[in-house]
Structures are given as C-alpha cells and as structure tokens.
Protein backbone atom coordinates (compact mmCIF):
# COMPACT_ATOMS: atom_id res chain seq x y z
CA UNK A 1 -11.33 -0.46 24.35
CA UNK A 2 -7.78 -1.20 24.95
CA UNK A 3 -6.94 -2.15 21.23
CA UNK A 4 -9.02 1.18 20.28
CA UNK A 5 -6.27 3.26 22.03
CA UNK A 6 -3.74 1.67 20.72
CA UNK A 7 -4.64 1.99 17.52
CA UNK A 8 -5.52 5.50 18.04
CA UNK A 9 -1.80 5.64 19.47
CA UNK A 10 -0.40 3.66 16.31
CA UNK A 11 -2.44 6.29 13.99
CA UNK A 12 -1.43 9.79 15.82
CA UNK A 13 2.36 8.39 15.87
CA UNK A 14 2.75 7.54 12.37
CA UNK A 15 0.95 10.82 11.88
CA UNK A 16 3.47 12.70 13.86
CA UNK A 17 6.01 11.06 11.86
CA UNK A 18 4.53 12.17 8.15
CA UNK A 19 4.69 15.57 9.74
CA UNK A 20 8.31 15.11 10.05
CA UNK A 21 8.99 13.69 6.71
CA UNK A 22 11.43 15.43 5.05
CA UNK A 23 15.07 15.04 6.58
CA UNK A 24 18.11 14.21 4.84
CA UNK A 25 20.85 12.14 5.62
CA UNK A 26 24.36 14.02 5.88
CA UNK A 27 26.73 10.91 5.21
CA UNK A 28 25.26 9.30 1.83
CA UNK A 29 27.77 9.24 -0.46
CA UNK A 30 25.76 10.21 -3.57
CA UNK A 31 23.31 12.60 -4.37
CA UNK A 32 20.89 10.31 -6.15
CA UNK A 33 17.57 9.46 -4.58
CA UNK A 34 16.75 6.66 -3.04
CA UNK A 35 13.74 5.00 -5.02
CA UNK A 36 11.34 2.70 -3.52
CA UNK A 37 7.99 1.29 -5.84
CA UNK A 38 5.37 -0.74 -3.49
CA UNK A 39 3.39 -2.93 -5.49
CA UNK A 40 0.04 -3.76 -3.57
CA UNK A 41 -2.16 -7.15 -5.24
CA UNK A 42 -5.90 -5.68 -6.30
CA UNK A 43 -6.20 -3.04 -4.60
CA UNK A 44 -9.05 -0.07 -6.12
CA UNK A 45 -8.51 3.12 -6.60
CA UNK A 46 -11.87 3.58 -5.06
CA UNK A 47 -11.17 1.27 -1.92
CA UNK A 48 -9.00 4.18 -0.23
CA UNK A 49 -12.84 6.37 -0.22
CA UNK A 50 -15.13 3.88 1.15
CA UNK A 51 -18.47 4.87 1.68
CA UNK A 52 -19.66 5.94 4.95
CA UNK A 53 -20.41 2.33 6.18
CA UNK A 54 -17.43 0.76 4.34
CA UNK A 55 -14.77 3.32 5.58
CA UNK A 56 -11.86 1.73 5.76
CA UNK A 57 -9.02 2.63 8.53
CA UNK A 58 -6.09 3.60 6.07
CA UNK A 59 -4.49 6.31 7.93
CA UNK A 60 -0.91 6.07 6.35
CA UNK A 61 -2.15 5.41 2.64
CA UNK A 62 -4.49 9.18 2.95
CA UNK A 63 -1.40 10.92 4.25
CA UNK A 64 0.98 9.48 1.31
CA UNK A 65 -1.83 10.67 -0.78
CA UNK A 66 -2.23 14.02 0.67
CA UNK A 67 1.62 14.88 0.58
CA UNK A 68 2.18 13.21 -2.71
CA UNK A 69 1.31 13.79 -6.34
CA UNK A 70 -1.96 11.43 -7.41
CA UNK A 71 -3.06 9.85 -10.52
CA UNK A 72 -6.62 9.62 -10.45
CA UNK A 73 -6.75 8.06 -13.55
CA UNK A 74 -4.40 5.17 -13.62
CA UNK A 75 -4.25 2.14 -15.77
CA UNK A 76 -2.32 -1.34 -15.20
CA UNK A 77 -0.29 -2.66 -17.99
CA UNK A 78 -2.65 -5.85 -18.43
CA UNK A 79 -6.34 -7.33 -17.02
CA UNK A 80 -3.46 -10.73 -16.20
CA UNK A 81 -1.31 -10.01 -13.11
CA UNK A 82 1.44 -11.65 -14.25
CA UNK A 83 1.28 -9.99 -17.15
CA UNK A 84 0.79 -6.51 -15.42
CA UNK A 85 4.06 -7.20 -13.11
CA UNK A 86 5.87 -7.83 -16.36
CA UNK A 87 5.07 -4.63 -17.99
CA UNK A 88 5.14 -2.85 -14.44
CA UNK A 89 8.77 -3.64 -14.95
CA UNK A 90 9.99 -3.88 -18.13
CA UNK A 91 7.73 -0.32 -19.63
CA UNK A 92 6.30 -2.45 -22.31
CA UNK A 93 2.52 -2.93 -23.56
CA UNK A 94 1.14 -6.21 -24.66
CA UNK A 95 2.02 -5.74 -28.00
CA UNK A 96 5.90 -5.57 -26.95
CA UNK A 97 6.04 -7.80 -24.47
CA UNK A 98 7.04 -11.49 -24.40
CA UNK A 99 4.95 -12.09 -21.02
CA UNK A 100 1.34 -11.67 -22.32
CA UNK A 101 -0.73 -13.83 -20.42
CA UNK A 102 -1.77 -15.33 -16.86
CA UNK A 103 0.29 -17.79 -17.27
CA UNK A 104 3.71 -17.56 -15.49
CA UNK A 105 6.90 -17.67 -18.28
CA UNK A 106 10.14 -16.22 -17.23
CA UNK A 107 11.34 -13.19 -18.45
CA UNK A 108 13.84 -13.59 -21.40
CA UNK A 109 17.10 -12.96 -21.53
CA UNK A 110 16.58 -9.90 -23.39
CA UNK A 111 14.02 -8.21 -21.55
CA UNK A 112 15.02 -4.90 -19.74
CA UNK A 113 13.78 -4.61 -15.95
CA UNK A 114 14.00 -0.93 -13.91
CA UNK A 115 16.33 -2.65 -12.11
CA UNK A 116 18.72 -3.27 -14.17
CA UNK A 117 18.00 -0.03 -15.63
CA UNK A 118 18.99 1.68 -12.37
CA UNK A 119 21.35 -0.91 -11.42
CA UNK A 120 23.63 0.61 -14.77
CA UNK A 121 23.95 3.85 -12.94
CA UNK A 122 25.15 2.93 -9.31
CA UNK A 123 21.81 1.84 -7.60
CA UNK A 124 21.73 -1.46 -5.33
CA UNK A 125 18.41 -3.04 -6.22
CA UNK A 126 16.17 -5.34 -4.50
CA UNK A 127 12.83 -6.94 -4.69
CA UNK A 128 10.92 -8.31 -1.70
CA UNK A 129 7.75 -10.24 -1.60
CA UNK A 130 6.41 -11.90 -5.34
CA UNK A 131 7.62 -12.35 -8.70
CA UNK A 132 5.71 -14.28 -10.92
CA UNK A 133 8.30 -13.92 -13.66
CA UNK A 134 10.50 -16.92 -13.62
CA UNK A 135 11.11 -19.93 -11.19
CA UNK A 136 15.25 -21.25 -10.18
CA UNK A 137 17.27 -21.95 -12.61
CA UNK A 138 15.42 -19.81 -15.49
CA UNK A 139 16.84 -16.61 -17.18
CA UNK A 140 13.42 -15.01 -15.32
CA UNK A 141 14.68 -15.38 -11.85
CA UNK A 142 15.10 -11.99 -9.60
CA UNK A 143 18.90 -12.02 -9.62
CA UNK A 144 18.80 -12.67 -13.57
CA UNK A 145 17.03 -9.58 -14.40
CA UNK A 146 18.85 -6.93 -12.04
CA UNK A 147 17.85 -7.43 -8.83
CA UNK A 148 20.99 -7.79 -6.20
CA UNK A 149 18.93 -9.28 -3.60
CA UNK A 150 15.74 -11.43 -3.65
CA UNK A 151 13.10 -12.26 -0.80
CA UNK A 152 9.77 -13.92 -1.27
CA UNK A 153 8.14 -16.14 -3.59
CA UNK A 154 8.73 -16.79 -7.02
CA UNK A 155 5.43 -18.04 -8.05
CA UNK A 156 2.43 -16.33 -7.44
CA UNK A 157 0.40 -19.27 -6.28
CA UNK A 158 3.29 -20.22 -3.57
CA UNK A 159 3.22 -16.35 -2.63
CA UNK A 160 -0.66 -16.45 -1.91
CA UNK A 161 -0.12 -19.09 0.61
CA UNK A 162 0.44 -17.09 4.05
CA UNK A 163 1.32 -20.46 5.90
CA UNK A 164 3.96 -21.19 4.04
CA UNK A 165 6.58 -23.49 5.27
CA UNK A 166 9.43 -21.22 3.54
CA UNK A 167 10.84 -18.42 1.52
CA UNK A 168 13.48 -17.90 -1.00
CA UNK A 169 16.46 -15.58 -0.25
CA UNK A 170 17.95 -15.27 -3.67
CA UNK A 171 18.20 -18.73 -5.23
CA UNK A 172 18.03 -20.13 -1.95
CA UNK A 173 14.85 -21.35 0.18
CA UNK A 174 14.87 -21.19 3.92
CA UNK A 175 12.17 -22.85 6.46
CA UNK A 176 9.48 -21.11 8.54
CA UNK A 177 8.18 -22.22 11.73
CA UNK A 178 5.68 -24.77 10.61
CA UNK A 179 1.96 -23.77 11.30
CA UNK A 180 0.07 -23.97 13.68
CA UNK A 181 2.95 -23.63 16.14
CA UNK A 182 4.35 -20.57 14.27
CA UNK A 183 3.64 -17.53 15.95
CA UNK A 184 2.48 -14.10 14.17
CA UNK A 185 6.18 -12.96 13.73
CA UNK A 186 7.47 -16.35 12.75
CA UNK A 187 4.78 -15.95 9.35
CA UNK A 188 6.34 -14.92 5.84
CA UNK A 189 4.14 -11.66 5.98
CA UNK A 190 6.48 -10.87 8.88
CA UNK A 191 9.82 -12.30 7.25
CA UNK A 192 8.84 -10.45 4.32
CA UNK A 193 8.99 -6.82 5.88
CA UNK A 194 12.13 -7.62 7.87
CA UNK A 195 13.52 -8.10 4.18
CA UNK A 196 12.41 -4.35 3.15
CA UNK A 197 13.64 -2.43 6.68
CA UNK A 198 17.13 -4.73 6.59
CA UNK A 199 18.13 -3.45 3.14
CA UNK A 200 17.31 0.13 4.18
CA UNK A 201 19.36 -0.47 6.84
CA UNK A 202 22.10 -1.90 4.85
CA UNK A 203 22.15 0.30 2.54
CA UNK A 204 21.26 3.39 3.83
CA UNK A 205 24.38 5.41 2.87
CA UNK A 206 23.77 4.26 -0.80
CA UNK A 207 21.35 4.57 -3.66
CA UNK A 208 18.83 2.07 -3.34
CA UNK A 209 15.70 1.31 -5.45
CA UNK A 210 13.59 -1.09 -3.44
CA UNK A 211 10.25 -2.95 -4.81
CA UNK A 212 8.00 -4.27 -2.07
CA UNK A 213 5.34 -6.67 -3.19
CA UNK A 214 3.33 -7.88 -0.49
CA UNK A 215 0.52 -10.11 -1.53
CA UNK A 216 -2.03 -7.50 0.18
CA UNK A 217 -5.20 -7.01 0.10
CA UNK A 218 -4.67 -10.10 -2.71
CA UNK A 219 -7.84 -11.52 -4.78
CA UNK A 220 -10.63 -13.35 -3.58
CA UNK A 221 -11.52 -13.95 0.06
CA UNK A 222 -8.09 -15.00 2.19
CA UNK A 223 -8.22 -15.91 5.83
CA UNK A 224 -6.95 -12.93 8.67
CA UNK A 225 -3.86 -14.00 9.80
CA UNK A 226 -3.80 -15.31 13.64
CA UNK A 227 -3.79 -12.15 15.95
CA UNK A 228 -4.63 -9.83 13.30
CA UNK A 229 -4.40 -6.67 14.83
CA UNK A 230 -6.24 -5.00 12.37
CA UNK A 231 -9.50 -7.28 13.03
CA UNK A 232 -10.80 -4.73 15.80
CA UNK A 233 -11.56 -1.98 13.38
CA UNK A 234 -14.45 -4.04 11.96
CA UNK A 235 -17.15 -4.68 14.20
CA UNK A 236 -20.00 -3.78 11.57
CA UNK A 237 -22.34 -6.96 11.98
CA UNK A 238 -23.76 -6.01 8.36
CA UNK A 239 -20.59 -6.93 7.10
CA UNK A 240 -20.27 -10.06 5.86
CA UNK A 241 -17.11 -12.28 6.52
CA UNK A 242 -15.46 -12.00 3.02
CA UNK A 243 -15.65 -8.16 3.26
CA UNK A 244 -14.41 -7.96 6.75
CA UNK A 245 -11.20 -9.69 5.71
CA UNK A 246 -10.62 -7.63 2.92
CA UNK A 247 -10.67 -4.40 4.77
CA UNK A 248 -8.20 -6.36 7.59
CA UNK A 249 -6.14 -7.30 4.62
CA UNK A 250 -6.10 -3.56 3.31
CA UNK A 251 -5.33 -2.11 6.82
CA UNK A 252 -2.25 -4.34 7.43
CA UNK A 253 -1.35 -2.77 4.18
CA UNK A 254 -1.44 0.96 5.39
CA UNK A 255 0.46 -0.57 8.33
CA UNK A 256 3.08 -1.55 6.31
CA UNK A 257 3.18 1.04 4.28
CA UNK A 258 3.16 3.26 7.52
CA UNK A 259 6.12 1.48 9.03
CA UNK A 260 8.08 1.43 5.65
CA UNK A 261 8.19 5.52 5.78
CA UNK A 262 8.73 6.10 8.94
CA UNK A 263 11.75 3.69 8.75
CA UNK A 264 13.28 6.31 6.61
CA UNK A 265 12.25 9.00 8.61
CA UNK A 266 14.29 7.35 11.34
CA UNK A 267 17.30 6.89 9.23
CA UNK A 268 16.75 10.52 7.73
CA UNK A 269 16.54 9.28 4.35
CA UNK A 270 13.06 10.58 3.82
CA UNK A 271 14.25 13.50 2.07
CA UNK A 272 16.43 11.34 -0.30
CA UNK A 273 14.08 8.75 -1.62
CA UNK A 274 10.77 9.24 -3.51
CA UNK A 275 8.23 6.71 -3.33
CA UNK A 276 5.72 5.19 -5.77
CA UNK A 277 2.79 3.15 -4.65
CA UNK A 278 0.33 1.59 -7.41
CA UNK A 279 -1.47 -2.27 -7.79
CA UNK A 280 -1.51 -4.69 -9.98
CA UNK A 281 -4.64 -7.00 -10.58
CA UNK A 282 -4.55 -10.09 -8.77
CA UNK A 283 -3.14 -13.37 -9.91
CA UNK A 284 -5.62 -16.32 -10.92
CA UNK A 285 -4.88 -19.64 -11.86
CA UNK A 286 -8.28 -20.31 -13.23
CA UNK A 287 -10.33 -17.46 -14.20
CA UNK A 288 -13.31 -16.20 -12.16
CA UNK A 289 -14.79 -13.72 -11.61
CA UNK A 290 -13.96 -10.83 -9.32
CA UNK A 291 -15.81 -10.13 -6.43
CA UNK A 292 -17.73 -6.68 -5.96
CA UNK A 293 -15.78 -4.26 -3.98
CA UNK A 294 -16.45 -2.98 -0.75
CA UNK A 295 -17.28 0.56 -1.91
CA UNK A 296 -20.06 -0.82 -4.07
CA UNK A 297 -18.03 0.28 -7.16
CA UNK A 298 -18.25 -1.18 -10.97
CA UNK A 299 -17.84 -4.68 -10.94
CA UNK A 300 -14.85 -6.05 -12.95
CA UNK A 301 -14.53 -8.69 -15.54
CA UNK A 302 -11.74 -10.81 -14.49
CA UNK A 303 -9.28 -10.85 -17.11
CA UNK A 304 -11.38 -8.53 -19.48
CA UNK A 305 -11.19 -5.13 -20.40
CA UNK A 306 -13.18 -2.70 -18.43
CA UNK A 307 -12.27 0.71 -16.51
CA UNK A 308 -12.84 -1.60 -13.55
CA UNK A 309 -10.61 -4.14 -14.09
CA UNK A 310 -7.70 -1.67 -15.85
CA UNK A 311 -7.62 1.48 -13.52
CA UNK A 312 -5.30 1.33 -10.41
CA UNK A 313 -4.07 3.53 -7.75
CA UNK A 314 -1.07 5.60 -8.28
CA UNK A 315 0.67 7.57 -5.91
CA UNK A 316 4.24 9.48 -5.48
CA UNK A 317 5.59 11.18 -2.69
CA UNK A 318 8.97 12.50 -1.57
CA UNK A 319 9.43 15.82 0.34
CA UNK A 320 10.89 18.69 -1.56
CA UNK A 321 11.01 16.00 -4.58
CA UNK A 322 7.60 15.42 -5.48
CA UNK A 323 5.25 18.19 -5.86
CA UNK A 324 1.62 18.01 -4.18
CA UNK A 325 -1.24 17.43 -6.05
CA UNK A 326 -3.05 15.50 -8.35
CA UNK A 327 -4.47 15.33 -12.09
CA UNK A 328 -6.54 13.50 -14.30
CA UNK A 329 -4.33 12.74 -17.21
CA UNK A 330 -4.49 9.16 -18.03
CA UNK A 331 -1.20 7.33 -17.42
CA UNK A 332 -0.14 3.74 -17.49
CA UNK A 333 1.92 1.07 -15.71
CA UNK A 334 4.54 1.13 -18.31
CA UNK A 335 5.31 4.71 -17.36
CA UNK A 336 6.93 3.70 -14.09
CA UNK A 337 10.18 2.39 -16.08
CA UNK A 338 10.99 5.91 -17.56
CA UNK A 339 9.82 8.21 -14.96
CA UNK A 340 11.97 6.40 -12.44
CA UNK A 341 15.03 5.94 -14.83
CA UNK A 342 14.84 9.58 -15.58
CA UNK A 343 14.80 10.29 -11.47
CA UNK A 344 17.88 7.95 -11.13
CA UNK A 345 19.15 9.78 -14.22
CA UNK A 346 19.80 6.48 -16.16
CA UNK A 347 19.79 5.67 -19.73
CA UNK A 348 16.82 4.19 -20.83
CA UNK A 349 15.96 1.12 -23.63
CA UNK A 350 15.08 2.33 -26.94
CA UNK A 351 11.80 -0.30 -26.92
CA UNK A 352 9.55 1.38 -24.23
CA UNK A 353 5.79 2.10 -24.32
CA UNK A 354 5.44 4.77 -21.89
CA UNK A 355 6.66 8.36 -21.09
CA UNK A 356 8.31 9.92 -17.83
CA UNK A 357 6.00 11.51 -15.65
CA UNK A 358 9.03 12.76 -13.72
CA UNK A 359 8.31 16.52 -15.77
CA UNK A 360 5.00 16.24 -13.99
CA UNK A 361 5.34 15.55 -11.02
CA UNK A 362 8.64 17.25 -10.08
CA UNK A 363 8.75 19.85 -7.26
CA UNK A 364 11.44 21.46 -8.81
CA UNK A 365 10.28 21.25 -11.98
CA UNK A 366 7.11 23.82 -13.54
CA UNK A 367 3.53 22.10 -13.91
CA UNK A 368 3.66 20.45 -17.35
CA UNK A 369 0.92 18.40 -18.90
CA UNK A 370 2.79 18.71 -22.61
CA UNK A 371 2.91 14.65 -22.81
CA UNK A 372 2.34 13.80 -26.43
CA UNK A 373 -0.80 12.41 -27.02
CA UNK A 374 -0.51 8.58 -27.31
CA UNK A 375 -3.21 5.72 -27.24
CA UNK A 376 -3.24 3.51 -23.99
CA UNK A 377 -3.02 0.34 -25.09
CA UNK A 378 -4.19 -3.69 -23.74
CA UNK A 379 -4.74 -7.05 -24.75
CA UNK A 380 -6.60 -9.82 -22.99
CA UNK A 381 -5.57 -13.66 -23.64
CA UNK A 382 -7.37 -16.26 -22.03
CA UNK A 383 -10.76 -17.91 -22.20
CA UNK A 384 -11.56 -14.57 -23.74
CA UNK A 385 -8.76 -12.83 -25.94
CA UNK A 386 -9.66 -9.04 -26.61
CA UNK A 387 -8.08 -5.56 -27.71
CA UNK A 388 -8.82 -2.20 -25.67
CA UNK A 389 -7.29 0.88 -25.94
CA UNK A 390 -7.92 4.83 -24.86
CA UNK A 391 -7.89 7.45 -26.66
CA UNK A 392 -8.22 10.91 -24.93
CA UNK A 393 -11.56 10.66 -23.28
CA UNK A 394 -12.74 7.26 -26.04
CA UNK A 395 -12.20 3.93 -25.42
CA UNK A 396 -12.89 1.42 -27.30
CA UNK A 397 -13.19 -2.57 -27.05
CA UNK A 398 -12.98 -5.16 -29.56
CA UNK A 399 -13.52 -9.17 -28.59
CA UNK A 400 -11.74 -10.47 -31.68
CA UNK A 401 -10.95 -9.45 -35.02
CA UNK A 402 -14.24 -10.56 -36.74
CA UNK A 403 -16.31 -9.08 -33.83
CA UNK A 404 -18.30 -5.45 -33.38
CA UNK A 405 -16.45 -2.62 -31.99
CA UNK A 406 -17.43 -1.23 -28.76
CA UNK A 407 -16.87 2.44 -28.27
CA UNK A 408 -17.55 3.98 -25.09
CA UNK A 409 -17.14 8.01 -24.12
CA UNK A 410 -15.37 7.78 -20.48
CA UNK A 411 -16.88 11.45 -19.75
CA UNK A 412 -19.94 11.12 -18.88
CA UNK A 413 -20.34 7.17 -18.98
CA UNK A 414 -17.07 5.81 -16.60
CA UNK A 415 -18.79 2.49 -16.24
CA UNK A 416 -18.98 1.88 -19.99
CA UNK A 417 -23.07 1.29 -20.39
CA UNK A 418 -23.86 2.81 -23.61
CA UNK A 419 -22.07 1.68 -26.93
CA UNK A 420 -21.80 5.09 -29.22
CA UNK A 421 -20.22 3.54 -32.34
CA UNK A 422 -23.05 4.17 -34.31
CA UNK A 423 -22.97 8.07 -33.37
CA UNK A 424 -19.09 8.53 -33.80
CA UNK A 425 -18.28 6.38 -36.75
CA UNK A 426 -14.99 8.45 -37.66
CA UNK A 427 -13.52 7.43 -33.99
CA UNK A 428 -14.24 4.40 -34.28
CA UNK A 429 -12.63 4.12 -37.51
CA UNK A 430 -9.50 5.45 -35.52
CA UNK A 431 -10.05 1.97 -32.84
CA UNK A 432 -10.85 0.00 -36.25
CA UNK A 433 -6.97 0.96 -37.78
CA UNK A 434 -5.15 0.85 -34.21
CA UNK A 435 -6.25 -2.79 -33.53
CA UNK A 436 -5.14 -4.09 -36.55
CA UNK A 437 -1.46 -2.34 -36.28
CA UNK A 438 -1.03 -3.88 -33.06
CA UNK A 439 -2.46 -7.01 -32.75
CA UNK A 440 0.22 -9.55 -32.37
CA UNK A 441 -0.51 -13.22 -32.20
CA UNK A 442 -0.29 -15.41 -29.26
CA UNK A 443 -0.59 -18.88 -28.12
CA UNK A 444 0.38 -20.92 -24.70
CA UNK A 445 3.09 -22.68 -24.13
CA UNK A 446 2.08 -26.07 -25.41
CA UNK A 447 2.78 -29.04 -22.84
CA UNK A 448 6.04 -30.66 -22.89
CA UNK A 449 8.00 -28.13 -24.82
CA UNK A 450 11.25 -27.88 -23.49
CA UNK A 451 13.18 -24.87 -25.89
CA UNK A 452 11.00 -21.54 -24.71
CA UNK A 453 13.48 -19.18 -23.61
CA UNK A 454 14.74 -19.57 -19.84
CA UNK A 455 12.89 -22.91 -19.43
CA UNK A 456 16.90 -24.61 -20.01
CA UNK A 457 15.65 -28.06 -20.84
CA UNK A 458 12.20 -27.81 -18.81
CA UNK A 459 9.11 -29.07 -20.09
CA UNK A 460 5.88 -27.28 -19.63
CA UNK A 461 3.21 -29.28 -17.77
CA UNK A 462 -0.08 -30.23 -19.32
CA UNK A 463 -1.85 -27.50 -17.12
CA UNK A 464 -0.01 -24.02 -17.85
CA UNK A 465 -1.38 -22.73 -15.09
CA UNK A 466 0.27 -25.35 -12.34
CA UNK A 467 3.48 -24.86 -13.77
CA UNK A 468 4.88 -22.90 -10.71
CA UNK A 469 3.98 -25.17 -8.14
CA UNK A 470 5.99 -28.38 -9.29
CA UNK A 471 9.07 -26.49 -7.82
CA UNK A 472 8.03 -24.17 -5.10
CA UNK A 473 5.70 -26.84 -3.17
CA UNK A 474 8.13 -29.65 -3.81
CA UNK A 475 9.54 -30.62 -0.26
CA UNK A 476 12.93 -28.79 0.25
CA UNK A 477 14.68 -31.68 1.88
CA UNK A 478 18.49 -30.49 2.84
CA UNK A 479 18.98 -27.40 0.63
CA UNK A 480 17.12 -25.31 2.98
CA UNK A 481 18.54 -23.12 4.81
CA UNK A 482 17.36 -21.16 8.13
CA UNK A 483 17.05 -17.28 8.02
C-alpha cells in the first residue's frame, strides 16, 4: 500500500506539472527552440494501449501524447537497429546509406548527422545513452559526427549490459561502482539521466538539441534492475516473468520521460524546446526472433519486413509550438533530419530521403497534408536480404530479385495475410520497377580488412557481429577516469 501512494503521488505530480507546461525562459539569449529527440529501444506503437489485462502504467508517455501531435502510422528507417539509428540520424533510406546492416560500422566521414546539421546554426548538441555507429578512434565516434558532448555506450552490446563496470564521457571511459555492491543510483541507467538533466542545466540559456537513448524497454527479456520501483505495478499472477519485466522496463521509461519534461518545466524552458519521442527496433547480434508483445499484437519477423517489425511510435510536443492532434499519413524515420533542421532553421544536405513534417505539425502554421507523394522505402540484409516499400495504402515485399512479389492492401488487411498480386497486377508492376531502381548491392565487411572507412588501420574480426566488444569489454586499466 505504501508504494501504491506513492506512485499515485509520483503520477498526480508529474500530472500537475504537464498542466503547467508551457513557460518560457526570459534570459535565453536566442530565440531558437530548444530541441530534444528521445530514442526508446523496441518499443510498439501498440504497447502504450494495452489491453485491459496488459495495461501498462505509462502516465507521462499518454500525456505527451495527448498534448502533442501523433503519428499513428510511423515507420523506422530499417528492420536492423543499427541500421535504423543511422538513418534516424543521417535522413537517409537504405538505398543511400553506407550503414545498411546489423552489423555495427562507423559512420563515414562524409555522412551528415542532425547534429551537425543543427550544430552549423548555433545549437550545442549532445547525445546520451547508445550509439552503435562507431567505436574510439573511428571517424563514427559521437564527437566526430557533431555531437559536443557524449555519454553512454558506444556499442550496442556494451549498452545492453545494465551492470556495467563503466561509461564513456566523450572519448573517455570512467568506472562504476562494481556490482553487486553498487547501489540503484550508482547503475549507468542512473549515470545516464544525470547526463541528460546536467546539459539542460548547462545549457539552459542556449540552444540545445539533446538525443536521449536509453536502452529501454530494449529486446528480449532483461532482468529488473535491483529496487525497481516500477515492479509494484505488476502483481498480475497470469503474467509470466518475461512480460512482467517488460512492462517494468517500459514504466521506468515513462519515468524518465516524466522527469526529463518536468526538468524543463522547472527551468521554464518548456515553452522553448519541442520534443520528439519515437523507437528504433532493437539491436541483435544474432538474429532471433522477436517475442510476442504484451498487447497480443502481430508478431514481428526479426530483421524482416512486416508492418510489425517497421511501424514505431512517433510523438511531438511543445506548447504553443506543436499543434495537438494526430493523423494517419505515413511518415518515416528519415523525416526527423528535415523536420528538425527546418525547426532550428538550418540548411539542410542536398542527399536526404525524407520531407519536413514541421508544415504539419506546426501550431502556428495551417493544417497541411500537401506532402508529395513518395514511396517509403526498406531493405533487409542478413540471413534473409529483402526489399519493401509503401505506396499510399500498398505495400509490397520482395525476398530477392528472382523471387515472387508480395503485395499486400494495408486497408483492410494491417497484418499482411492475403497476397493480392494476382488481383492488382498494374501495382504490382509499380513494386516490380521500384525494386529494381533501388536495389543497391551489399556485402559484410569481410574479416581482417583493415581500409573500410573510419576503421584507421583496424581489422574486422572473423565474427562481424563481436566486433564492438573487443574494445568496450577490454579491461580499462589506468585510462579510466571517475565521474
């Protein structure tokens, strides 16, 4: 009973704080926005409306959605979540883009991030949590490719490890309290988020665009941390372990997310700083499948092509910035680079995939929907390589050059059951001549090259998929450094 009231007390104050949302702070000295993009790891869209005996306790997350402008109909850039980070950042599509896979190659030197993007027009820039783009010493790492200030982990496999003996500040790492005898605030989950509220703080008077990555709710089943809070809002015995931890896992993300906000409320920056919130699919080292959801929704293919494993949330929000409401026009990760550069009022890299949804979504602006039609676009690589794309309400699948096309009409069959090619033969000629103008070979890495851009003498392991860990789970010795 006593951690039901204070939850209840935790809820109705963050509450009281979204109804406050909206102040401005007199002494910035610009009059750009602030711009912060939180990057959750696999989390649904249809996670945040459980049903009734998988509701989840997301308090924060509804009343960002209710104030903000929604995207029902979201896409990632790629199944791969490195891959989808990539083109989360850099606004291209798998045909463009020089990160393509699961497997974790730095960025190049000439790749284009938001931050730098933002960076060009007065904007302090920081990322906090994981990368997954490029390890030390590459032309991938955080500080490389616009970012001022780095917390977290480079590699997504290091990042997924909660009891992690340390972090990297920039190109520096720095020791944690060693576990067990590390204590709940001693843990990187709780290093991480001093890393987002200290730049507000630092920055506060200045145009800052912030990414927070947490690894939350993650893939797979992950352990709650020790004194998990969050734990106490699932009692349902027909629960089973694995979904209990999940719905923890989600929950400390509406914390944070919670906690984030009202930290600008208290430094009356809410009113200068729009927010984005979307997912990316979760990083796996070796393939697998992904587990059904708690809300009993379509099953996903890992690292195929289905609505499942492609749509995502997407959320803005920003009082008197962002308008309220929602709509149903499909949209895609690669959006994010433009819509944001065109709030920060930045010029943007001729090479982009996507389109501003600033026109959209502006408060100040007039409802518009007049976004040229364009084809959504993905590629799988992998065990399985494939081609999907969208057209309007079509989409269509292809598992190879030489293999049947799979067309599939989203209106009235979402969970793509019933191939129509053979009813619609002139869309399908439309898929037929769109695959073959963008498919773009690939291959991995092969072992023991050493010349890939940003590897700087480096030789890829034998394993692609280990890479990361031969430097971020090498002992640290004396070049750590304590926080």
């Amino acid at each position: 009973m006593a951690f039901v009231s204070r939850g209840l007390t935790w809820c109705l104050a963050l509450g009281i704080t979204f109804s406050a949302w909206g102040a401005s702070r007199p002494s910035r000295r610009s009059t750009l926005p602030n711009l912060v993009l939180i990057v959750a790891e696999d989390l649904a869209v249809d996670e945040l409306n459980g049903l009734p005996d998988r509701r989840l306790v997301t308090p924060n997350l509804d009343e960002l959605t209710r104030q903000g402008f929604r995207f029902t109909q979201a896409y990632v850039g790629s199944p791969a979540g490195v891959a989808a980070r990539a083109s989360l950042l850099t606004g291209l599509a798998a045909d463009q883009a020089s990160i393509r896979s699961e497997i974790q190659e730095p960025l190049a030197p000439d790749d284009i991030t938001v931050a730098e993007v933002v960076r060009a027009v007065g904007y302090r820039t920081s990322l906090v949590g994981q990368w997954g783009l490029g390890w030390e010493g590459t032309t991938g790492h955080p500080n490389q490719q616009g970012f001022l200030e780095f917390l977290g982990s480079l590699d997504l496999q290091h990042g997924a490890y909660e009891r992690t003996q340390f972090l990297w500040r920039n190109e520096f790492p720095f020791t944690l309290r060693p576990f067990p005898q590390a204590r709940l605030d001693d843990l990187a989950a709780s290093w991480l988020f001093r890393g987002v509220t200290n730049f507000v703080r630092l920055n506060e008077d200045l145009p800052f665009f912030l990414v927070f990555a947490p690894h939350l709710p993650g893939g797979g089943t992950l352990p709650m941390l020790p004194g998990e809070p969050a734990e106490f809002h699932y009692t349902n015995t027909t629960w089973t372990a694995a979904e209990r931890s999940r719905a923890v896992r989600i929950t400390r993300l509406d914390h944070q997310v919670g906690q984030l906000i009202a930290e600008l409320q208290r430094r009356n920056l809410s009113g200068d700083t729009v927010v984005a919130l979307t997912s990316v699919p979760a990083f796996e080292a070796v393939p697998a499948g992904r587990w059904n959801r708690l809300t009993g929704g379509a099953q996903g293919r890992s690292h195929r092509l289905s609505e499942a494993d492609l749509r995502a949330p997407l959320v803005f929000w920003g009082p008197g910035r962002v308008r309220v409401g929602e709509t149903n026009l499909p949209v895609a990760a690669w959006d994010l680079l433009p819509t944001l550069g065109e709030i920060a009022g930045a010029p943007l890299p001729g090479k982009l995939a996507g389109l501003s949804l600033w026109p959209l979504i502006s408060a100040t602006n007039g409802i518009s929907t007049n976004r040229p039609p364009a084809p959504l676009y993905w590629e799988s690589h992998g065990p399985v390589s494939g081609q999907a794309a969208r057209l309007d309400f079509w989409k269509g699948l292809q598992w190879g050059p030489q293999k049947t096309l799979e067309l599939y009409d989203l209106q009235t069959d979402p969970q793509e059951r019933t191939n129509v090619i053979s009813s619609h033969p002139e869309v399908a000629n439309q898929f037929q001549g769109l695959f073959q103008a963008r498919f773009r070979t690939w291959a991995p890495p092969n072992p023991g090259e050493t010349n890939a851009p940003g590897r700087t003498g480096r030789t890829v392991p034998a394993i692609p998929f280990q890479q990361p860990m031969r430097t971020n789970l090498f002992p640290i010795g004396n070049s750590a450094v304590s926080p």
